[in-house]
PDB file of N, CA and C in Angstrom:
ATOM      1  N   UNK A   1       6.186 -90.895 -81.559  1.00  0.00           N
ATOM      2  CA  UNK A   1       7.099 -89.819 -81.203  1.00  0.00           C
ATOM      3  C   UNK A   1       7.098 -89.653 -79.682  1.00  0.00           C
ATOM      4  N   UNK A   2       7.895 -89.626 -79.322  1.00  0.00           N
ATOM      5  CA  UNK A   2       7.938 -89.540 -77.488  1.00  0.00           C
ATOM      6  C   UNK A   2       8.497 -88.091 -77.436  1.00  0.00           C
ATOM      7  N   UNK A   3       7.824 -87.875 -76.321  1.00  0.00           N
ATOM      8  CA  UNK A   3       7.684 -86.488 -75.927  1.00  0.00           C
ATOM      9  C   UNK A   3       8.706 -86.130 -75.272  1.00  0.00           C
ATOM     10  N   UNK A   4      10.060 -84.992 -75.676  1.00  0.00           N
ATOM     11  CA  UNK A   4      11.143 -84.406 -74.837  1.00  0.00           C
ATOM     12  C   UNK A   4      10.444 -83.481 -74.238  1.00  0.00           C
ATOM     13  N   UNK A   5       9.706 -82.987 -73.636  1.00  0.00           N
ATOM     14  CA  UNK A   5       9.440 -81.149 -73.495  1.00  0.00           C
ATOM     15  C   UNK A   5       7.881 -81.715 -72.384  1.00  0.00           C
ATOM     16  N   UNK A   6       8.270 -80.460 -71.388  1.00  0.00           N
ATOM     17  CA  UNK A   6       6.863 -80.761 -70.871  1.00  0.00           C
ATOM     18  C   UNK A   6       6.622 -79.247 -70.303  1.00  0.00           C
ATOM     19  N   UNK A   7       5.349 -79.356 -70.207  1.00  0.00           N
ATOM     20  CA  UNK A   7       4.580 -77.622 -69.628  1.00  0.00           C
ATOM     21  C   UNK A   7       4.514 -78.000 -68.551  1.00  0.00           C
ATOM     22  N   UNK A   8       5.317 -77.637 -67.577  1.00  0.00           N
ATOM     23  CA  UNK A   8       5.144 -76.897 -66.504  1.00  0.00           C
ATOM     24  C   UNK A   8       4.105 -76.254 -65.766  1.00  0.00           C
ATOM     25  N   UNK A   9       3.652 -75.565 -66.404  1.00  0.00           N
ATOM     26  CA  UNK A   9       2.518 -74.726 -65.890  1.00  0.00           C
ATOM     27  C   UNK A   9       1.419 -75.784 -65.608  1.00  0.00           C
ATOM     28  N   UNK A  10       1.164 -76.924 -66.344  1.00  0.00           N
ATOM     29  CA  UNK A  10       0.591 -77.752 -66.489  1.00  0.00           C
ATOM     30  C   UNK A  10       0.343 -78.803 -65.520  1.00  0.00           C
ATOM     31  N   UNK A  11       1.317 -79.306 -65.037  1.00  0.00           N
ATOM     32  CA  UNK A  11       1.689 -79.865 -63.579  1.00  0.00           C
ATOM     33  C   UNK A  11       1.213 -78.784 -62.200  1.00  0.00           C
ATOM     34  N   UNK A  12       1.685 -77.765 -62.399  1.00  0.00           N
ATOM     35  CA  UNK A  12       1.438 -76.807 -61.364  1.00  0.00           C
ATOM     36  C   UNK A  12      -0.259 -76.541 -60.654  1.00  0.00           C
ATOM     37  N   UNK A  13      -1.097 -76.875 -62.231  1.00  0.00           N
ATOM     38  CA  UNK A  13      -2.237 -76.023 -61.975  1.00  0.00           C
ATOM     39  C   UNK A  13      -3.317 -77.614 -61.712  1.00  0.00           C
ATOM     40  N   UNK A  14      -2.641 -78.916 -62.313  1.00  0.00           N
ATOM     41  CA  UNK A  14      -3.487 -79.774 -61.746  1.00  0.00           C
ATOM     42  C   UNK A  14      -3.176 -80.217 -60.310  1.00  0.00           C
ATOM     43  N   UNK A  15      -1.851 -80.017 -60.101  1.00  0.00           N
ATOM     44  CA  UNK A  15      -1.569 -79.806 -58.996  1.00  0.00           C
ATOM     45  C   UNK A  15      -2.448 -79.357 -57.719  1.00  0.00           C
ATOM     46  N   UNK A  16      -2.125 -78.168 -57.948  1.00  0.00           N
ATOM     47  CA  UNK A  16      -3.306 -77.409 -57.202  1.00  0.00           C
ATOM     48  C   UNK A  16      -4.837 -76.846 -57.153  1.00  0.00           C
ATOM     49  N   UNK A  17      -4.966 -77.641 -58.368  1.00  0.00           N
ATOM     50  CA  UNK A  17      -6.625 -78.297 -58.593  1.00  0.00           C
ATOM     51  C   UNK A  17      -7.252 -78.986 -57.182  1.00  0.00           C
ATOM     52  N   UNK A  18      -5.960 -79.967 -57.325  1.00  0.00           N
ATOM     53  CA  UNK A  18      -6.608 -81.469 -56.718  1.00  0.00           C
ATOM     54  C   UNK A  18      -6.606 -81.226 -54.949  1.00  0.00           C
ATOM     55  N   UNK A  19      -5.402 -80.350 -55.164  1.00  0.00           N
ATOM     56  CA  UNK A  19      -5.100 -80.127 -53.760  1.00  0.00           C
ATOM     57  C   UNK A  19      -6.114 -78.800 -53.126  1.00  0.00           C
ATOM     58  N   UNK A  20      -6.610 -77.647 -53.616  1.00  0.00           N
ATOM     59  CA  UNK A  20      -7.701 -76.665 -53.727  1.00  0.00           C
ATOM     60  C   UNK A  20      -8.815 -77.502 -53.397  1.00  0.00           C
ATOM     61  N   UNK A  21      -9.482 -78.362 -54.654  1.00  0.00           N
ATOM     62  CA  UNK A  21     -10.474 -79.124 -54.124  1.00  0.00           C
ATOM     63  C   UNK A  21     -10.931 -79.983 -53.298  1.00  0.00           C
ATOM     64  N   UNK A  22      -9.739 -80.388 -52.744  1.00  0.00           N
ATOM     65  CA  UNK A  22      -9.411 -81.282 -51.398  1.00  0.00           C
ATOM     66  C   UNK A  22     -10.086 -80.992 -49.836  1.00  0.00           C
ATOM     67  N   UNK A  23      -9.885 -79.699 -50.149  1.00  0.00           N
ATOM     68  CA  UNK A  23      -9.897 -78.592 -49.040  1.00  0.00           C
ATOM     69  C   UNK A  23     -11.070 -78.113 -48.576  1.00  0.00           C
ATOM     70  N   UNK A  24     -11.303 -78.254 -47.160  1.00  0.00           N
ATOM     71  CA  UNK A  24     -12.547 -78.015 -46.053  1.00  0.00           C
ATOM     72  C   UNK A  24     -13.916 -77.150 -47.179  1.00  0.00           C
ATOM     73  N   UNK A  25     -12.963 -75.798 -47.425  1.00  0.00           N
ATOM     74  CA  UNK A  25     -13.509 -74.582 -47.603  1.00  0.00           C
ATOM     75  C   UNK A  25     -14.014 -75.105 -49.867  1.00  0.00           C
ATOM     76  N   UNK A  26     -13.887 -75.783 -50.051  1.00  0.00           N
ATOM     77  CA  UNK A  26     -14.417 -76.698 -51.294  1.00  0.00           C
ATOM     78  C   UNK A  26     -15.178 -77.661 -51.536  1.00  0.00           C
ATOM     79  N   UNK A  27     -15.681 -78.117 -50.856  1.00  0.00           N
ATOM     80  CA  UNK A  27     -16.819 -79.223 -50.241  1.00  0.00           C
ATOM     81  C   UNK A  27     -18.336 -79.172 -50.730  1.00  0.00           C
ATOM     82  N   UNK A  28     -18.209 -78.041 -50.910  1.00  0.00           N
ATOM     83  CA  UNK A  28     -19.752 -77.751 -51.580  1.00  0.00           C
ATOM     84  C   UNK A  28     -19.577 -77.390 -53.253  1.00  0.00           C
ATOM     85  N   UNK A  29     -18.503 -77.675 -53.455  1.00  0.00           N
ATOM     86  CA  UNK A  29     -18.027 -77.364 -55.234  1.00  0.00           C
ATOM     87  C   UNK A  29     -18.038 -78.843 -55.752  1.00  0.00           C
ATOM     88  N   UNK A  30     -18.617 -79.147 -56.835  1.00  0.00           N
ATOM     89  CA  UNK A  30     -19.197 -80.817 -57.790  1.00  0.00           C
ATOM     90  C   UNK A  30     -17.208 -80.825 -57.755  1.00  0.00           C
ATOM     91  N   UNK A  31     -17.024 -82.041 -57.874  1.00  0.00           N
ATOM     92  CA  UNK A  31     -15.420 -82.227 -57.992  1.00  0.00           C
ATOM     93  C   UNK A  31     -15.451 -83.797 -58.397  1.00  0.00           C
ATOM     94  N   UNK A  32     -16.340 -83.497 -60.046  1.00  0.00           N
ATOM     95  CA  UNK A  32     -16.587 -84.528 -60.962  1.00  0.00           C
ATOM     96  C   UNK A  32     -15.274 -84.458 -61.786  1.00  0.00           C
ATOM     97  N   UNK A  33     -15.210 -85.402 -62.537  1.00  0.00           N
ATOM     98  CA  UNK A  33     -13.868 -85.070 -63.943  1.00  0.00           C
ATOM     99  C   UNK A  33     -14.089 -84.336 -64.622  1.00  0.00           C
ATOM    100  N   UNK A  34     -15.774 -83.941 -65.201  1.00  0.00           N
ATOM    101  CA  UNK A  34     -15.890 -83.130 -65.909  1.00  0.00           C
ATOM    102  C   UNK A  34     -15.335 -81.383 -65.242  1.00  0.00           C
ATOM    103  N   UNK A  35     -15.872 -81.250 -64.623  1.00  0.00           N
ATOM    104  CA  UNK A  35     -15.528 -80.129 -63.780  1.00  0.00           C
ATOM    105  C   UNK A  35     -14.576 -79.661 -63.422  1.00  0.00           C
ATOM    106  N   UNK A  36     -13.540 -80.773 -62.892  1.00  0.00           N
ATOM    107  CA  UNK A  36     -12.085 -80.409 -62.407  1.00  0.00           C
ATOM    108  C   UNK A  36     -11.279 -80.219 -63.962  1.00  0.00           C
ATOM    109  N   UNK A  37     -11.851 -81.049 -65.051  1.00  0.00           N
ATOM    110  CA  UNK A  37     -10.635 -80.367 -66.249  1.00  0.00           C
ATOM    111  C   UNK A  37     -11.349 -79.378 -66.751  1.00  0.00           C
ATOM    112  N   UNK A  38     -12.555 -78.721 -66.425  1.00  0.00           N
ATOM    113  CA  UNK A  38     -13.018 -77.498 -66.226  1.00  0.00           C
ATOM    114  C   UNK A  38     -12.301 -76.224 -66.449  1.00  0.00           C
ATOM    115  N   UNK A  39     -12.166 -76.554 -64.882  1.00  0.00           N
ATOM    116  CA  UNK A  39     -11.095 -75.366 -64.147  1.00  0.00           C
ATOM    117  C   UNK A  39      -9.484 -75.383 -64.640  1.00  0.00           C
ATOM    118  N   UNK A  40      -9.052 -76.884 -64.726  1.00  0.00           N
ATOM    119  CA  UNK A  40      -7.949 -76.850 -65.595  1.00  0.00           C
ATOM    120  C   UNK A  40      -7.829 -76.119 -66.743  1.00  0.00           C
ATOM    121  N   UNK A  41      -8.519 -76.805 -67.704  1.00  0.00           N
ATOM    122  CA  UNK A  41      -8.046 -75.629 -68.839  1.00  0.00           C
ATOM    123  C   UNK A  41      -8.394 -74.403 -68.726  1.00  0.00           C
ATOM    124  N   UNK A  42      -9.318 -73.955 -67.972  1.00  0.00           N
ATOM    125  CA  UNK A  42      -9.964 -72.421 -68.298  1.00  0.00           C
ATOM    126  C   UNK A  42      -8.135 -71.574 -67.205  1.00  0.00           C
ATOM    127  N   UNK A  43      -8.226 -72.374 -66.514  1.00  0.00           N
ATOM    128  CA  UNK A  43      -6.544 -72.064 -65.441  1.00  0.00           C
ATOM    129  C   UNK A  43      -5.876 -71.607 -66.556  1.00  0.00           C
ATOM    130  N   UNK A  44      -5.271 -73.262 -67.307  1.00  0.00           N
ATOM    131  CA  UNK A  44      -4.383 -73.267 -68.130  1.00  0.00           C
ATOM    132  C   UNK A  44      -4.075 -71.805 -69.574  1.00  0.00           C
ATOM    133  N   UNK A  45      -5.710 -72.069 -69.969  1.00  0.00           N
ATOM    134  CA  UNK A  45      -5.712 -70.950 -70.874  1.00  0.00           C
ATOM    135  C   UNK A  45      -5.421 -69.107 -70.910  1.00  0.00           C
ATOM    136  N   UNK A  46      -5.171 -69.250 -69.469  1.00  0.00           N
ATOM    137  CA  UNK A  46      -5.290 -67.624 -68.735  1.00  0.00           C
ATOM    138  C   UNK A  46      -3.636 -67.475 -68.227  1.00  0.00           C
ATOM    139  N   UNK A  47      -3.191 -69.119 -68.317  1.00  0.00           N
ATOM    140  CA  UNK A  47      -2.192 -68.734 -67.897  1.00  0.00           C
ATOM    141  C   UNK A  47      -0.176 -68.800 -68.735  1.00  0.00           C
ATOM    142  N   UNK A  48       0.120 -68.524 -68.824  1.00  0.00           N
ATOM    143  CA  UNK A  48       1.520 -68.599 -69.744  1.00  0.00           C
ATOM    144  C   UNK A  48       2.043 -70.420 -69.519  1.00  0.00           C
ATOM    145  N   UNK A  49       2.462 -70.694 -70.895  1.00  0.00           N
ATOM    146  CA  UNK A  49       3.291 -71.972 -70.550  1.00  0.00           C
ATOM    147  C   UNK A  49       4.478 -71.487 -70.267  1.00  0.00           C
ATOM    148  N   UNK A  50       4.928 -72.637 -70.075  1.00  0.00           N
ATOM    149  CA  UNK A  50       6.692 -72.687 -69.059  1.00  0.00           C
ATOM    150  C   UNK A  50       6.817 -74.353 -69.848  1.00  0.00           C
ATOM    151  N   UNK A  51       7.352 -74.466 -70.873  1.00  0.00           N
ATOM    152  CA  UNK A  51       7.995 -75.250 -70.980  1.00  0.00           C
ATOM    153  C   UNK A  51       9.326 -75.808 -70.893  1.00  0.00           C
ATOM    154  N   UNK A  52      10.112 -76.805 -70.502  1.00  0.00           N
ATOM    155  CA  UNK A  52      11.119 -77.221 -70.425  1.00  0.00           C
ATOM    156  C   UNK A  52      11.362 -78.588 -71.167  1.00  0.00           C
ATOM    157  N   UNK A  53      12.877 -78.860 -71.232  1.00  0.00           N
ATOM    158  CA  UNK A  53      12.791 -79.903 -71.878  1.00  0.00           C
ATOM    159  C   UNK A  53      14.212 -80.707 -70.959  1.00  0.00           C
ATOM    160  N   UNK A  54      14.292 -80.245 -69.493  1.00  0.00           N
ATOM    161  CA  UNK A  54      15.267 -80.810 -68.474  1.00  0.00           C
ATOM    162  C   UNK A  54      15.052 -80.803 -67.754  1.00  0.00           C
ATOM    163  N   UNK A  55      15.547 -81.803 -66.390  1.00  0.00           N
ATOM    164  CA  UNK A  55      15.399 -80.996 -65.108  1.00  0.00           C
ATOM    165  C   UNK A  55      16.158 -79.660 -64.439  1.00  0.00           C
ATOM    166  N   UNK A  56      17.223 -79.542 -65.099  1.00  0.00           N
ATOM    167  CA  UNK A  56      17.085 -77.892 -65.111  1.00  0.00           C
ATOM    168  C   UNK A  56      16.529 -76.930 -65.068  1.00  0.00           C
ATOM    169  N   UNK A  57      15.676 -77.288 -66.256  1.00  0.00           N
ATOM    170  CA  UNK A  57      15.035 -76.091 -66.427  1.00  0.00           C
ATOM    171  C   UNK A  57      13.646 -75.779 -65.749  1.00  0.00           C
ATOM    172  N   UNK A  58      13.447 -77.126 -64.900  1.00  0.00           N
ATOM    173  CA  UNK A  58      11.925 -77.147 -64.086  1.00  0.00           C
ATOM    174  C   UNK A  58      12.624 -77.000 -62.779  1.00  0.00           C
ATOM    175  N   UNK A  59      13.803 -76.827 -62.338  1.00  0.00           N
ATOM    176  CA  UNK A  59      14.504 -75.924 -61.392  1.00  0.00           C
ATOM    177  C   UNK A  59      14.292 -74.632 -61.464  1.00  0.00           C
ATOM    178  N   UNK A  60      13.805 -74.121 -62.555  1.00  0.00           N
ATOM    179  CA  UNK A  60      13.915 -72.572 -62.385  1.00  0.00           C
ATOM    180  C   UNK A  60      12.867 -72.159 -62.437  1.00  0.00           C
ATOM    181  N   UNK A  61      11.504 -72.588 -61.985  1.00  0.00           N
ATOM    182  CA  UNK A  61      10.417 -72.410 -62.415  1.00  0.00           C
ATOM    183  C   UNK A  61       9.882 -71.814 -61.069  1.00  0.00           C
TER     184      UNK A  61
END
């Protein structure tokens, strides 16, 4: 089954995982795999999906 629909929110928060942990002031935080999908889901779970199933609709996000 191939996937029409994608979360949004989902992109957003590994997004700015990678890019957060990147950063000067993060250096002393483990930024193992285990860890970074860590923070992902515990993100993810706190936060609302936004799904879409166009680029439309990830225009309005």
């Amino acid at each position: 089954m191939d996937r029409e629909y994608t979360n949004v929110m989902e992109e957003i928060v590994v997004t700015w995982v990678q890019v957060l942990m990147s950063g000067m002031e993060y250096q002393t935080f483990c930024s193992c795999s285990k860890c970074k999908n860590d923070i992902i889901t515990l993100s993810l779970n706190n936060l609302p999906n936004y799904y879409v199933t166009t680029e439309e609709g990830r225009k309005r996000v």
